[in-house]
N, C-alpha and C. Protein backbone atom coordinates (compact mmCIF):
# COMPACT_ATOMS: atom_id res chain seq x y z
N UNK A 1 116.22 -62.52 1.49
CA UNK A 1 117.22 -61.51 1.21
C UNK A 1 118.58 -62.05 1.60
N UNK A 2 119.62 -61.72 0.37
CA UNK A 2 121.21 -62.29 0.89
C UNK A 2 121.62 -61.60 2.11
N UNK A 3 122.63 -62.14 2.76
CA UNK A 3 123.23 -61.67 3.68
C UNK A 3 123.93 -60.41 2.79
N UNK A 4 124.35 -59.90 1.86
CA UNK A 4 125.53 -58.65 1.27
C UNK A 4 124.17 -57.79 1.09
N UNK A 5 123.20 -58.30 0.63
CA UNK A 5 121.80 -57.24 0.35
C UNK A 5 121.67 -56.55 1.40
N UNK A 6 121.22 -57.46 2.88
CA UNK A 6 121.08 -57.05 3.68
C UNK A 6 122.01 -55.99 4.71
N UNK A 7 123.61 -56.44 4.11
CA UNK A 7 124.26 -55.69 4.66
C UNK A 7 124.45 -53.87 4.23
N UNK A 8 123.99 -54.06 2.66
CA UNK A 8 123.86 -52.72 1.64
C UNK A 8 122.49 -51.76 1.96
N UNK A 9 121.91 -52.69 2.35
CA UNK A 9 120.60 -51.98 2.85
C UNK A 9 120.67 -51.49 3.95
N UNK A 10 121.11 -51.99 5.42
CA UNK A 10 121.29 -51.53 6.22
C UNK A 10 122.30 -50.20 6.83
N UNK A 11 123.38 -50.24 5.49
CA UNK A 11 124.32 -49.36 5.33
C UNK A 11 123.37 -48.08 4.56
N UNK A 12 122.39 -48.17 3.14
CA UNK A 12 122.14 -46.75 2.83
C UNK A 12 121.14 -46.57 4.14
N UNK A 13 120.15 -47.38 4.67
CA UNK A 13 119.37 -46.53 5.83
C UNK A 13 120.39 -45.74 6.83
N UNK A 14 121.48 -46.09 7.05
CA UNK A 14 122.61 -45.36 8.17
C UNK A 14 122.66 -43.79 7.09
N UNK A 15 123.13 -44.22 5.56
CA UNK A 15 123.23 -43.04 5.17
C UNK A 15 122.36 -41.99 4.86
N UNK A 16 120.80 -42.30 5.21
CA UNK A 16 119.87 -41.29 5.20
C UNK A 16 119.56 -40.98 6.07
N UNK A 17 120.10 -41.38 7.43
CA UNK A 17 120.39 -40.53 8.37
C UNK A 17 121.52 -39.70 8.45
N UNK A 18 122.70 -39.97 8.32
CA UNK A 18 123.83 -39.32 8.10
C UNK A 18 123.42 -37.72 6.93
N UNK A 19 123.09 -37.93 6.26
CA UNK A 19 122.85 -36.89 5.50
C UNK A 19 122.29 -35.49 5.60
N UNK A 20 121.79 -35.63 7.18
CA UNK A 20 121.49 -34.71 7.58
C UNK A 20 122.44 -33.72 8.77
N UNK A 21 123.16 -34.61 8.26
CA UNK A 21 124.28 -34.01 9.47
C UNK A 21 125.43 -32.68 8.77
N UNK A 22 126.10 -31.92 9.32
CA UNK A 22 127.03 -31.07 8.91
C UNK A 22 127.68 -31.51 8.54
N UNK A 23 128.44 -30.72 7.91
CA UNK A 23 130.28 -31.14 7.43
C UNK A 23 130.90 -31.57 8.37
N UNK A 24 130.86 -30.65 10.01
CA UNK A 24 131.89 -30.79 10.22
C UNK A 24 131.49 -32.62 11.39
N UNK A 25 130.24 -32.69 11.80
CA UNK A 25 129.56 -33.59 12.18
C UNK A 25 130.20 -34.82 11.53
N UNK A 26 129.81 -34.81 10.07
CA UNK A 26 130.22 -36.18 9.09
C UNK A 26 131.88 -36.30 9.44
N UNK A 27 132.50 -35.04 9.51
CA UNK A 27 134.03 -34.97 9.73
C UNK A 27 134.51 -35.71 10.89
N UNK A 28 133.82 -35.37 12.25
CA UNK A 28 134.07 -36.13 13.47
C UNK A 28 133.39 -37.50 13.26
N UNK A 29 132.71 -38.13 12.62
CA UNK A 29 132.00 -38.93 12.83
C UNK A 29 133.27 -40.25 11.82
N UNK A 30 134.05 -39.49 10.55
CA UNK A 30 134.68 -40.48 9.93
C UNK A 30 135.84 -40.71 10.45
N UNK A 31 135.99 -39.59 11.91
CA UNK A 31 137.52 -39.46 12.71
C UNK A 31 137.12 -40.74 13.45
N UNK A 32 136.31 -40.80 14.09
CA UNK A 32 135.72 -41.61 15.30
C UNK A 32 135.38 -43.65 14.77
N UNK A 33 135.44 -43.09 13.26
CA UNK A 33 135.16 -44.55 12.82
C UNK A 33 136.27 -44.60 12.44
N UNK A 34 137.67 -44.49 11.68
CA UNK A 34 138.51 -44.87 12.00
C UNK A 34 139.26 -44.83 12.76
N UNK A 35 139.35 -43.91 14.00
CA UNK A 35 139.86 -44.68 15.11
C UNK A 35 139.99 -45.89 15.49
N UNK A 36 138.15 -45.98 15.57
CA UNK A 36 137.66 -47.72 15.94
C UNK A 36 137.99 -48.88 15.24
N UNK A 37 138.32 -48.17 13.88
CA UNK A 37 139.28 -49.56 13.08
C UNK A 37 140.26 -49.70 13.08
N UNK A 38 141.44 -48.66 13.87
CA UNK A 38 143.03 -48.80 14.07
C UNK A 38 142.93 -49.26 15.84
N UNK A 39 141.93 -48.83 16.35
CA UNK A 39 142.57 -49.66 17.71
C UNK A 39 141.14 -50.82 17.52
N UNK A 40 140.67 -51.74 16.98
CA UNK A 40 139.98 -53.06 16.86
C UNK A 40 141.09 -54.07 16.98
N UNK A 41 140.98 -54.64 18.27
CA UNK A 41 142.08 -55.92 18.03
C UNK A 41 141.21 -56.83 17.38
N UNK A 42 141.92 -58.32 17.54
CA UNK A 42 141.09 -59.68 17.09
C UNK A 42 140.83 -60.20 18.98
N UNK A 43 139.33 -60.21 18.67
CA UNK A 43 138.52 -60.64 19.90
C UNK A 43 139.33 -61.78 20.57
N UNK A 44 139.16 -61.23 21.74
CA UNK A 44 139.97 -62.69 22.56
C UNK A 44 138.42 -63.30 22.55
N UNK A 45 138.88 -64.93 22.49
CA UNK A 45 137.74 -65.81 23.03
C UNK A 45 137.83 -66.00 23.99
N UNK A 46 136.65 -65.82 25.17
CA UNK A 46 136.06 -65.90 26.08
C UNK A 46 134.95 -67.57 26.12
N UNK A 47 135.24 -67.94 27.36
CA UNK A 47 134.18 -68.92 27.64
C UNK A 47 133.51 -68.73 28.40
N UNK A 48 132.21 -69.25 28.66
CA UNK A 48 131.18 -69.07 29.50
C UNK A 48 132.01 -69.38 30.88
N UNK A 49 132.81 -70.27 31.16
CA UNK A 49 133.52 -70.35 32.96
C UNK A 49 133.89 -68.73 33.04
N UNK A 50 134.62 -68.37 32.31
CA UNK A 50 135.00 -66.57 32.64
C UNK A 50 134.11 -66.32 33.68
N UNK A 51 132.94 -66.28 32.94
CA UNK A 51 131.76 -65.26 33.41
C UNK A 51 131.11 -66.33 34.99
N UNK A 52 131.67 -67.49 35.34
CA UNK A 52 131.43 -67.79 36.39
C UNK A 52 131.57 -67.28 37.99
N UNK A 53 130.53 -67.10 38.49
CA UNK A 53 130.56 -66.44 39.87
C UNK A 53 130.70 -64.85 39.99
N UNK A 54 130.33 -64.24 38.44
CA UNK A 54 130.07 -63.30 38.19
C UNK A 54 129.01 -62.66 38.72
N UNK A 55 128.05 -63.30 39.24
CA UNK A 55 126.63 -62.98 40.00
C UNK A 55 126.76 -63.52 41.45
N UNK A 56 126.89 -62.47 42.72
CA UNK A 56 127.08 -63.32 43.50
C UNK A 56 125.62 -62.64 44.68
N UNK A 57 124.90 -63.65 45.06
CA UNK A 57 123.25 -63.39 45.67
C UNK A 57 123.26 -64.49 46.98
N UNK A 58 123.04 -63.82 47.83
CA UNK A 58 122.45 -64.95 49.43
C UNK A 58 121.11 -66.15 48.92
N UNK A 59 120.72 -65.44 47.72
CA UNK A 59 119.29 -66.12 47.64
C UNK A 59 119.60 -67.12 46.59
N UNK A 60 118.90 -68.35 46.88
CA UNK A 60 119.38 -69.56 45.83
C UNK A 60 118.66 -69.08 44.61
N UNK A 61 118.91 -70.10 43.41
CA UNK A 61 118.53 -69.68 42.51
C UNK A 61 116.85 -69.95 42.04
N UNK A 62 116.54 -71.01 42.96
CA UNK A 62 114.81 -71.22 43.11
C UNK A 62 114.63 -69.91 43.27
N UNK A 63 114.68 -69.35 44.79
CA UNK A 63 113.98 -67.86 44.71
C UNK A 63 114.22 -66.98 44.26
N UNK A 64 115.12 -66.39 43.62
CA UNK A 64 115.24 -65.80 42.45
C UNK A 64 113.90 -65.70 41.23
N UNK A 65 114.43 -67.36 41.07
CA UNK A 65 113.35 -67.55 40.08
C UNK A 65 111.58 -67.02 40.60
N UNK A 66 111.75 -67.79 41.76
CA UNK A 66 110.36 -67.24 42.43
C UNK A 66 110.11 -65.58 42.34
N UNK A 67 110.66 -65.03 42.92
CA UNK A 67 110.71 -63.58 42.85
C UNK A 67 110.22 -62.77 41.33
N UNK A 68 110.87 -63.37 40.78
CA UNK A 68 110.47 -62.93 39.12
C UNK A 68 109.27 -63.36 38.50
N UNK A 69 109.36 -64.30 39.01
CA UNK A 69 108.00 -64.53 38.44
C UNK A 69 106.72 -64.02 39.28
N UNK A 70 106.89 -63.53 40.36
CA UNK A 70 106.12 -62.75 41.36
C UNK A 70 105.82 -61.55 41.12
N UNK A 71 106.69 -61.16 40.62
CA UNK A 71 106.65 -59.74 40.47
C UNK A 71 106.46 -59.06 39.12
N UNK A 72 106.37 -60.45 37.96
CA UNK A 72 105.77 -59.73 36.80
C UNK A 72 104.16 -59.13 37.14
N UNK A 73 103.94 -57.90 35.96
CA UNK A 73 102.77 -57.63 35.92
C UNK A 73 102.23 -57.54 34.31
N UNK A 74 100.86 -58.48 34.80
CA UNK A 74 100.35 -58.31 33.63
C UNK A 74 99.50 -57.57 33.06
N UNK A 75 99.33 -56.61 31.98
CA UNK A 75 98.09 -55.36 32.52
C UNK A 75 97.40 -55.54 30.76
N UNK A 76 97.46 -56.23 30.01
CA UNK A 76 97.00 -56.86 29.35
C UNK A 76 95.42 -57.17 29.27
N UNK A 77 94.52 -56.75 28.79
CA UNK A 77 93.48 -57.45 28.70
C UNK A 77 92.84 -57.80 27.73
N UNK A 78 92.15 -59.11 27.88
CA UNK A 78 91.80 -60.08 26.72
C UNK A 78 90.33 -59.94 26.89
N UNK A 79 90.23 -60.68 25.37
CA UNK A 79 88.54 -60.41 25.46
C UNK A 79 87.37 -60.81 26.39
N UNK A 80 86.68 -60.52 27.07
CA UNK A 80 85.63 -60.61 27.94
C UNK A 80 85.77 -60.18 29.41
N UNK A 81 86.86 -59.62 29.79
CA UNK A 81 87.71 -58.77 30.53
C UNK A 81 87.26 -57.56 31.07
C-alpha cells in the first residue's frame, strides 16, 4: 500500500468515527484543529546530548539493568507445563 493510500485510509477510519459526533462536537473539534495549525511552529531540532543527564539514579547502569530483568514476570505457559 502507497504511503497517500495509506494516508486516505487512515483519514476515512478517523471519519467514521467522527460521524457520530454532534454538530456542535464536530464544531469544537474543527476549532481545536485549527488552532493546532496556526500555533504549529517548524520543530526545533533537538539532539540526543539535549536529553543528556536527563535520568539522574545512585544505581549504575549494570543494576538497573539487573533489576529489570529481575523483576520481569513471566506467566506464560507453554506446552507440557
Amino acid at each position: 500500500m502507497k504511503t497517500a493510500d495509506l494516508k486516505f485510509n487512515l483519514i476515512d477510519s478517523y471519519l467514521g468515527l467522527l460521524n457520530n459526533l454532534s454538530p456542535d462536537s464536530k464544531l469544537e473539534l474543527i476549532s481545536k484543529l485549527s488552532d493546532s495549525l496556526k500555533g504549529s511552529k517548524k520543530p526545533t531540532k533537538k539532539s540526543l546530548i539535549d536529553l543528556y543527564g536527563a535520568f539522574v539514579s545512585k544505581e549504575s547502569a549494570d543494576e538497573i539493568i539487573a533489576d529489570l530483568k529481575n523483576s520481569r514476570n513471566f506467566i506464560r505457559k507453554t506446552e507440557g507445563s
